[in-house]
PDB file of N, CA and C in Angstrom:
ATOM      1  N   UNK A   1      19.704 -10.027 -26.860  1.00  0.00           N
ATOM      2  CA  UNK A   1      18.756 -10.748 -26.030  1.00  0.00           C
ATOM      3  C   UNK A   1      17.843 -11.579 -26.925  1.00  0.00           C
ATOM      4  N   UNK A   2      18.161 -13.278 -26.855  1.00  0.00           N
ATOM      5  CA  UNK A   2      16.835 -13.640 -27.587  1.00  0.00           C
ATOM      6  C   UNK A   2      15.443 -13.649 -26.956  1.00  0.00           C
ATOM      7  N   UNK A   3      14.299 -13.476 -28.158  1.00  0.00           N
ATOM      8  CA  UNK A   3      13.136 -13.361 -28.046  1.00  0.00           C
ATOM      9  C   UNK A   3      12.259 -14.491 -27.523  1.00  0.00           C
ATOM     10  N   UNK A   4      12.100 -14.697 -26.118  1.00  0.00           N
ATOM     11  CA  UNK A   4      11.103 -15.569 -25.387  1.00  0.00           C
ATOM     12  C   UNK A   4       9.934 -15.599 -25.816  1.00  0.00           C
ATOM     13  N   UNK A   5       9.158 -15.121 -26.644  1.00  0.00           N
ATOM     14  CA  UNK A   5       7.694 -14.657 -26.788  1.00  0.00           C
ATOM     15  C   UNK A   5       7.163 -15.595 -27.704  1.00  0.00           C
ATOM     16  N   UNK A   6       5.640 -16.261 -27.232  1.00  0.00           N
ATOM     17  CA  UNK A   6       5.567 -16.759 -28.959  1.00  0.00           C
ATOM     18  C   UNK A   6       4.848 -15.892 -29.719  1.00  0.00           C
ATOM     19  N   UNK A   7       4.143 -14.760 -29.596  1.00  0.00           N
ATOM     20  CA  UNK A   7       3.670 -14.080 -29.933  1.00  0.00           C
ATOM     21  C   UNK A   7       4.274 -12.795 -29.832  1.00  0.00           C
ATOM     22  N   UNK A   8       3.981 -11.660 -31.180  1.00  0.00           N
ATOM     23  CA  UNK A   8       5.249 -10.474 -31.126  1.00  0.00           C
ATOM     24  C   UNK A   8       4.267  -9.660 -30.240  1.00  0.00           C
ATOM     25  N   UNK A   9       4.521  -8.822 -29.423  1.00  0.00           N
ATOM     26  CA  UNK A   9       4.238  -8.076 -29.027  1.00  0.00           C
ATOM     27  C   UNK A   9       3.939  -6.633 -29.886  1.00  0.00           C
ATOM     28  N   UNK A  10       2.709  -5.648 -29.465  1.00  0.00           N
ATOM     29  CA  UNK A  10       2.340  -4.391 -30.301  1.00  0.00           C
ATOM     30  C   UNK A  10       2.214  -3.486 -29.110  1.00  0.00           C
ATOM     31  N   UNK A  11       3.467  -2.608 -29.737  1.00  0.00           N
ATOM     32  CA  UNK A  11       3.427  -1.348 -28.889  1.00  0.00           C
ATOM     33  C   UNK A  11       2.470  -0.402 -28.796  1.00  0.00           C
ATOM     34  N   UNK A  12       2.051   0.140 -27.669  1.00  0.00           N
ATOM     35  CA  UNK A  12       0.716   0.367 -26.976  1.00  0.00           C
ATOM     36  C   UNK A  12       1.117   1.435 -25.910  1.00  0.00           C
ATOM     37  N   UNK A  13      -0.461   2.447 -25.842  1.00  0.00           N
ATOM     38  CA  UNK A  13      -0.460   3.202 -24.889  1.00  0.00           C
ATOM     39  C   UNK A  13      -1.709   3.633 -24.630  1.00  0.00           C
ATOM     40  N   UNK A  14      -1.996   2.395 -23.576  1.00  0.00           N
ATOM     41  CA  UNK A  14      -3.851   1.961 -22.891  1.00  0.00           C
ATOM     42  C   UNK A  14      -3.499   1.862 -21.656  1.00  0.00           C
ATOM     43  N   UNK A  15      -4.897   2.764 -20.893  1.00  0.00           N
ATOM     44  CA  UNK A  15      -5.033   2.813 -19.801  1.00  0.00           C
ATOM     45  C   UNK A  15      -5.423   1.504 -18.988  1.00  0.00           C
ATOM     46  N   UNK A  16      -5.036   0.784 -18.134  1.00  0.00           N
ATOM     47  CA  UNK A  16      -5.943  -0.160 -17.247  1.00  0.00           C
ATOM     48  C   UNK A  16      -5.737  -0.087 -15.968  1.00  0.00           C
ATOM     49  N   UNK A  17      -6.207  -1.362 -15.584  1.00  0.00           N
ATOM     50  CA  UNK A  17      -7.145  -1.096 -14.167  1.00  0.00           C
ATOM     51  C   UNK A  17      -6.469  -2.607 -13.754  1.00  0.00           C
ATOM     52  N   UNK A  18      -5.366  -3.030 -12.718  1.00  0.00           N
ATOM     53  CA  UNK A  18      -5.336  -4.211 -11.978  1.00  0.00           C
ATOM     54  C   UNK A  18      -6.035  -4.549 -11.173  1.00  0.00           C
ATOM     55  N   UNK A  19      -6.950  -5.342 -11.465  1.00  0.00           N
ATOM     56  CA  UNK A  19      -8.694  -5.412 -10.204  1.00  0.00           C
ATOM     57  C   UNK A  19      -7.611  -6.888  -9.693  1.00  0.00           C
ATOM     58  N   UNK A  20      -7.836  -6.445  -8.008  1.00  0.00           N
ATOM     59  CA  UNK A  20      -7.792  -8.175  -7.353  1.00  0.00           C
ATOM     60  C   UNK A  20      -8.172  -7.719  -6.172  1.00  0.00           C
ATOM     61  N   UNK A  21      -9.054  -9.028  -5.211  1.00  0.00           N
ATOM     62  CA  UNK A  21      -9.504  -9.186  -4.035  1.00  0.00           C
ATOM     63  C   UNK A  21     -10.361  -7.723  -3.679  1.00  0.00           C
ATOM     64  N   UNK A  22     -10.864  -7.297  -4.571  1.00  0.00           N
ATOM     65  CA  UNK A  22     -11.482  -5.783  -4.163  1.00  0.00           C
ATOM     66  C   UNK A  22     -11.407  -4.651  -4.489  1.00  0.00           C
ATOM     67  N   UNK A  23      -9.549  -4.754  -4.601  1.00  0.00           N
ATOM     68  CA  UNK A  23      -9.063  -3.361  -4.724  1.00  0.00           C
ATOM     69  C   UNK A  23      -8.473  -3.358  -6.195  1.00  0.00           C
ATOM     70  N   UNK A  24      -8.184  -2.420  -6.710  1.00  0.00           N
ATOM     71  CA  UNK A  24      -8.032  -2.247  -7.616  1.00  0.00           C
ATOM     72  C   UNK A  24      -6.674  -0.717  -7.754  1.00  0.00           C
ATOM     73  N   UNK A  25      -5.840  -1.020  -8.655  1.00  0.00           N
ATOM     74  CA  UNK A  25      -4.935  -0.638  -9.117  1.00  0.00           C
ATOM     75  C   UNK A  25      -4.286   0.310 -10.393  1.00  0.00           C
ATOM     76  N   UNK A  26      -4.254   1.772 -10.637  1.00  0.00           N
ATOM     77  CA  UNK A  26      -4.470   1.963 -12.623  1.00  0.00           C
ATOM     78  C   UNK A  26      -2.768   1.455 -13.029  1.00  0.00           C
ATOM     79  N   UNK A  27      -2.939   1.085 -14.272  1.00  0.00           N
ATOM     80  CA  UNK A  27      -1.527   0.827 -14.679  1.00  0.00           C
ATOM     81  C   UNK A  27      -1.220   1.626 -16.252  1.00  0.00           C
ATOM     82  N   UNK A  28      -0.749   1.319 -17.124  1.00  0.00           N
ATOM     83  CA  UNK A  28      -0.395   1.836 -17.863  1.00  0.00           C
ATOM     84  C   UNK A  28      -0.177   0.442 -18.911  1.00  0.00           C
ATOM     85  N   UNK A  29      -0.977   0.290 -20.041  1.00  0.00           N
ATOM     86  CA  UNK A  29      -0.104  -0.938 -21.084  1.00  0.00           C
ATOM     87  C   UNK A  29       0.673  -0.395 -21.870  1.00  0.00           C
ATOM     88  N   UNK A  30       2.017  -1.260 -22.160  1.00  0.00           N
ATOM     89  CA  UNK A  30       2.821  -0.161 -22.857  1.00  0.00           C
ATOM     90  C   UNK A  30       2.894  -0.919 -23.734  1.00  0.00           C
ATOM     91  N   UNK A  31       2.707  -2.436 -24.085  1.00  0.00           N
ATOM     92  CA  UNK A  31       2.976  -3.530 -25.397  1.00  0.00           C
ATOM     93  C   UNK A  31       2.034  -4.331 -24.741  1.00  0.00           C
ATOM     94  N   UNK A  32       1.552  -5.476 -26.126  1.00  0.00           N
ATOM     95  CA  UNK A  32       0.809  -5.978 -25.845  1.00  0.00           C
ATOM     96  C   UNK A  32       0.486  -6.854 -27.463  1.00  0.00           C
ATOM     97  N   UNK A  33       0.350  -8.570 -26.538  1.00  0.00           N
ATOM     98  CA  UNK A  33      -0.444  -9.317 -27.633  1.00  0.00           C
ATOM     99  C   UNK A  33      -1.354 -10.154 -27.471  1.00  0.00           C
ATOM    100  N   UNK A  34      -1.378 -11.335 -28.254  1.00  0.00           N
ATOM    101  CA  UNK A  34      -2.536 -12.326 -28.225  1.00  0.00           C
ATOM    102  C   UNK A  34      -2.412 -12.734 -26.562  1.00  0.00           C
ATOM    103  N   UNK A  35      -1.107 -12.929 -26.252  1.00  0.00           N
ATOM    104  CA  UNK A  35      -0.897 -14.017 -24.993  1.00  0.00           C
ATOM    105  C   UNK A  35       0.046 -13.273 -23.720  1.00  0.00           C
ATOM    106  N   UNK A  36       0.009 -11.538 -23.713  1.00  0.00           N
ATOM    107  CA  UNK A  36       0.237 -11.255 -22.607  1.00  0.00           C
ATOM    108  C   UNK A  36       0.700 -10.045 -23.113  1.00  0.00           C
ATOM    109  N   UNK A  37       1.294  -9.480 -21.840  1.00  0.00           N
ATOM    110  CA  UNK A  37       1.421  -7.673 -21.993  1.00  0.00           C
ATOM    111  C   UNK A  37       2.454  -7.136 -20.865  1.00  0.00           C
ATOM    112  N   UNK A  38       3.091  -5.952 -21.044  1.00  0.00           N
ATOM    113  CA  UNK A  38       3.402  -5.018 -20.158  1.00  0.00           C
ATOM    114  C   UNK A  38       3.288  -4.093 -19.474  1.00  0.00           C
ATOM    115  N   UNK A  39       3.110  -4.052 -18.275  1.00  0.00           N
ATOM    116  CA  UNK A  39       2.161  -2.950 -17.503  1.00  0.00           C
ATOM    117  C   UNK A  39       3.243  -1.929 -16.903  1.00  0.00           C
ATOM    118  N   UNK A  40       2.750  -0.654 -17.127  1.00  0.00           N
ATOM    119  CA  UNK A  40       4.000   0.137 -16.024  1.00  0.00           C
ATOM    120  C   UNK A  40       3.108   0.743 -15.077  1.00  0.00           C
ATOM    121  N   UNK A  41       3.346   0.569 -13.819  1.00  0.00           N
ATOM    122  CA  UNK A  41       2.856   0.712 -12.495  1.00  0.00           C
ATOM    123  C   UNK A  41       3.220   2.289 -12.117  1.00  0.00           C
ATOM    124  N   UNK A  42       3.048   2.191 -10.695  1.00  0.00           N
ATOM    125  CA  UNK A  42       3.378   3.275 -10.186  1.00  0.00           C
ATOM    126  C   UNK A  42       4.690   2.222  -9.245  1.00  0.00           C
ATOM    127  N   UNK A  43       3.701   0.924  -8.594  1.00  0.00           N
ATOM    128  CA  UNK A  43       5.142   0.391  -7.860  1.00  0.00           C
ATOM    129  C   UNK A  43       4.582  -1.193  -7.838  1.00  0.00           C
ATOM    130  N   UNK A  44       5.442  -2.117  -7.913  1.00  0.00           N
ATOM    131  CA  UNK A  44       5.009  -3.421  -8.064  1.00  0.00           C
ATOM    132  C   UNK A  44       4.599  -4.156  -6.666  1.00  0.00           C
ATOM    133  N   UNK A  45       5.126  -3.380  -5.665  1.00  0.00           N
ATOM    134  CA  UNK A  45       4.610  -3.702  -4.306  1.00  0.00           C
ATOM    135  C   UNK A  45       2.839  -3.840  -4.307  1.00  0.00           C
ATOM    136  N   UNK A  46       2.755  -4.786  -3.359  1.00  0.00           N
ATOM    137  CA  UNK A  46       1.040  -5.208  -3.259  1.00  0.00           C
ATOM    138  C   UNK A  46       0.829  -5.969  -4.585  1.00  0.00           C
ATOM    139  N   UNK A  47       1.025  -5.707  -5.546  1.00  0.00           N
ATOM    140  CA  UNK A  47       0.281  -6.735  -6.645  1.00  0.00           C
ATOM    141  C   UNK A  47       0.785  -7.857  -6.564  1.00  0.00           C
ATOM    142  N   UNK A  48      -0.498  -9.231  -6.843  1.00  0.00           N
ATOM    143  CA  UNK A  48      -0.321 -10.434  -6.700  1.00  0.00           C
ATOM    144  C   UNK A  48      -0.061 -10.785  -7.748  1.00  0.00           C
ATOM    145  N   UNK A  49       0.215 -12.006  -7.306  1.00  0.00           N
ATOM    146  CA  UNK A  49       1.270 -13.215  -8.706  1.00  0.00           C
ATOM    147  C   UNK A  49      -0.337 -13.014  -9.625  1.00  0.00           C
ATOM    148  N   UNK A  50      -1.251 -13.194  -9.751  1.00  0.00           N
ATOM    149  CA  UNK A  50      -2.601 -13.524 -10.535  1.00  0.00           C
ATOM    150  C   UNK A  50      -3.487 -12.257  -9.891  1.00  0.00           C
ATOM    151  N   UNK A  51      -4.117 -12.085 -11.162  1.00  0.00           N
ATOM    152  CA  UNK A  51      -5.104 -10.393 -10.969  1.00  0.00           C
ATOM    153  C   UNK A  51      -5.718 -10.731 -12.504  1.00  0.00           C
ATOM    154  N   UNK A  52      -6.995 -10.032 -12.611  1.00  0.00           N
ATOM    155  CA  UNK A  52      -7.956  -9.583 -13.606  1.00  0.00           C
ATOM    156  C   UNK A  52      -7.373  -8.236 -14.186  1.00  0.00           C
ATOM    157  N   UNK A  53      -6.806  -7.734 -15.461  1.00  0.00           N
ATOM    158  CA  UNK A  53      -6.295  -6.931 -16.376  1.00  0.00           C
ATOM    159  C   UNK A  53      -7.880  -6.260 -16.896  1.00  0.00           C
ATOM    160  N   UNK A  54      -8.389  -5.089 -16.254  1.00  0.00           N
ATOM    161  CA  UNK A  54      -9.257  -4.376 -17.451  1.00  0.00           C
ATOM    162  C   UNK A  54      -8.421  -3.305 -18.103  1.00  0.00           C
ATOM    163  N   UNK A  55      -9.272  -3.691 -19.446  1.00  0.00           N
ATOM    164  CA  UNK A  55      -9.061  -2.787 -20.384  1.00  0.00           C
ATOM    165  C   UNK A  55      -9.526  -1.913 -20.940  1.00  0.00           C
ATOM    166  N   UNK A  56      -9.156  -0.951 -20.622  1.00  0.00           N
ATOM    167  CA  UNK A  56     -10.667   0.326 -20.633  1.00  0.00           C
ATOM    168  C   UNK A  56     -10.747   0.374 -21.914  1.00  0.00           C
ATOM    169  N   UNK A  57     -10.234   0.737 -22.592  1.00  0.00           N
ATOM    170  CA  UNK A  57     -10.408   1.354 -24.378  1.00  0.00           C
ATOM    171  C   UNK A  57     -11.233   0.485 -24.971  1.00  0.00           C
ATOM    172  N   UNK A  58     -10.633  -1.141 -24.535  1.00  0.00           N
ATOM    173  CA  UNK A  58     -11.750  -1.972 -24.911  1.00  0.00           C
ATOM    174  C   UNK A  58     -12.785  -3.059 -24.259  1.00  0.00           C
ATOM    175  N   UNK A  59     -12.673  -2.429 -23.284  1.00  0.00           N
ATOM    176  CA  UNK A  59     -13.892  -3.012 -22.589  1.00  0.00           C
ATOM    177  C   UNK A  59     -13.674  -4.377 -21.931  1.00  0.00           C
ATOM    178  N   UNK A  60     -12.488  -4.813 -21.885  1.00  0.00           N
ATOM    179  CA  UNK A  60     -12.148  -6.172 -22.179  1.00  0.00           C
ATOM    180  C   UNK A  60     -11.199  -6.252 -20.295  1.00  0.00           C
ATOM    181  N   UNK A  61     -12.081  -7.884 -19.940  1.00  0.00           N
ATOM    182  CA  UNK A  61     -11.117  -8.224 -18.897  1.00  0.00           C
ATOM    183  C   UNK A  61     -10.552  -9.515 -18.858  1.00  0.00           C
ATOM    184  N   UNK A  62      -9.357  -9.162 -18.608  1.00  0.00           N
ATOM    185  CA  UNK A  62      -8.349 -10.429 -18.966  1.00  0.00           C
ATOM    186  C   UNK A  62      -7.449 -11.235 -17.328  1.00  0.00           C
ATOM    187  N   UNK A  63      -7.744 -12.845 -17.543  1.00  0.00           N
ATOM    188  CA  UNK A  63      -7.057 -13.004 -16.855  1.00  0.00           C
ATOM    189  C   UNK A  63      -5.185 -12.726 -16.718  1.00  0.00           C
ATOM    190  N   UNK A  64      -4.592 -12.518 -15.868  1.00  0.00           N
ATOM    191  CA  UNK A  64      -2.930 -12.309 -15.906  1.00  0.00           C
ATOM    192  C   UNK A  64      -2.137 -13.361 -14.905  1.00  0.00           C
ATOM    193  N   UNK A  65      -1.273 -13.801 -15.330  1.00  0.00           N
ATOM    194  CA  UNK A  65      -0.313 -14.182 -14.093  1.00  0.00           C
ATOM    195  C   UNK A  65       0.972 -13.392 -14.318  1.00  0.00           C
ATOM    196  N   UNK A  66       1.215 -13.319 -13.547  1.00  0.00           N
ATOM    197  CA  UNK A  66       2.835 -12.048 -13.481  1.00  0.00           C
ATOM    198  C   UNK A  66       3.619 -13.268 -13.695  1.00  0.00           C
ATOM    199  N   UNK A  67       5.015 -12.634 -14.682  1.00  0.00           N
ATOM    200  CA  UNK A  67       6.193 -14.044 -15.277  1.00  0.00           C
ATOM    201  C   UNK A  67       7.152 -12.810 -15.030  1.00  0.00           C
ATOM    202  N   UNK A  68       7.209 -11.880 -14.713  1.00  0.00           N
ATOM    203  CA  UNK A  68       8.295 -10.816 -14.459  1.00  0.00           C
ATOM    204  C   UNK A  68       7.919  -9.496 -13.650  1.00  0.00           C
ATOM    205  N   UNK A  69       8.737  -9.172 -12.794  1.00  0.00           N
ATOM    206  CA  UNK A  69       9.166  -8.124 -12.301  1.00  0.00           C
ATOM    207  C   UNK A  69       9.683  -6.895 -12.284  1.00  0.00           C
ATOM    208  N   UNK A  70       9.755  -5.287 -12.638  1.00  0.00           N
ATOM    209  CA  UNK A  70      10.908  -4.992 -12.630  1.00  0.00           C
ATOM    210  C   UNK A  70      10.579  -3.659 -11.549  1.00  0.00           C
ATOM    211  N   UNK A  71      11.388  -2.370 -11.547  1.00  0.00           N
ATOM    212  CA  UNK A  71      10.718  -1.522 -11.171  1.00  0.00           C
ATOM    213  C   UNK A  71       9.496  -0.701 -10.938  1.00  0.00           C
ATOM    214  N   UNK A  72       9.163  -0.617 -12.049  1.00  0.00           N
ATOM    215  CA  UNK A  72       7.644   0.076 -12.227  1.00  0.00           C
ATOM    216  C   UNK A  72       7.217  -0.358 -13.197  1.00  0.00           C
ATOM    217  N   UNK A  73       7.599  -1.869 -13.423  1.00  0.00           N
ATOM    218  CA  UNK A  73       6.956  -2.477 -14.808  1.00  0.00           C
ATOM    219  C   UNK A  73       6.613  -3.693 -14.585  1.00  0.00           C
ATOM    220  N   UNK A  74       5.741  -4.542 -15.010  1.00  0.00           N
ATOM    221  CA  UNK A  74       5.701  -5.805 -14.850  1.00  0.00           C
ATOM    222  C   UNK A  74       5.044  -6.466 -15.996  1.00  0.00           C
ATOM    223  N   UNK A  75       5.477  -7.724 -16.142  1.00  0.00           N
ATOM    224  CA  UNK A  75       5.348  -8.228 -17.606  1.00  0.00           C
ATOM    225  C   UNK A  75       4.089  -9.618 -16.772  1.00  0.00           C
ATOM    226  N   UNK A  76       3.206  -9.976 -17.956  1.00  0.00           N
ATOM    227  CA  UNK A  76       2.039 -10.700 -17.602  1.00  0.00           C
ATOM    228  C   UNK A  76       1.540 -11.920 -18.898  1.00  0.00           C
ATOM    229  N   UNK A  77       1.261 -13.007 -18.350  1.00  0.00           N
ATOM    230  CA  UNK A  77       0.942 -13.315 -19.485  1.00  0.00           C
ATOM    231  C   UNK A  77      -0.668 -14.085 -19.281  1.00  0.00           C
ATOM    232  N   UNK A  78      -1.487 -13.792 -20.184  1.00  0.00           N
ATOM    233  CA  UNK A  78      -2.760 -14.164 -20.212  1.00  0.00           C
ATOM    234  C   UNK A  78      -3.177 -15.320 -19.899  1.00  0.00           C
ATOM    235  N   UNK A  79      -4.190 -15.143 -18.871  1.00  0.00           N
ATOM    236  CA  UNK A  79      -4.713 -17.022 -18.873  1.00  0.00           C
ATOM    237  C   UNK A  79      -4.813 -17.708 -17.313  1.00  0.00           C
TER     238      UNK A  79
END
């Protein structure tokens, strides 16, 4: 599989929080870089194309747009 990314991804295991329209979501980061990340869900149902990414460990909230789908995972990239 070639590598789409322009940035390498760093494997990770941080708690977050998918905040949109109110409600809010916990996910799981499992990789992660300058310009986006992988979340593993419980289920990708209800989450929108665009959501606010907090990051608990570091305090940090990031915009996301979803660029992938899968089961209980979804890939995001910042911005």
């Amino acid at each position: 599989m070639d590598e789409r990314r322009d940035k390498a991804r760093h494997r990770v295991l941080k708690a977050g929080t998918i905040e949109f329209g109110g409600g809010a979501i916990d996910c799981t980061i499992r990789n992660l870089s300058d310009t986006g990340a992988a979340l593993d869900v419980t289920s990708p149902v209800g989450i929108p194309d665009h959501f606010i990414l907090f990051v608990q460990a570091d305090g940090k909230h990031l915009s996301c747009t979803v660029i992938w789908r899968k089961e209980k995972r979804i890939g995001v990239r910042f911005g």
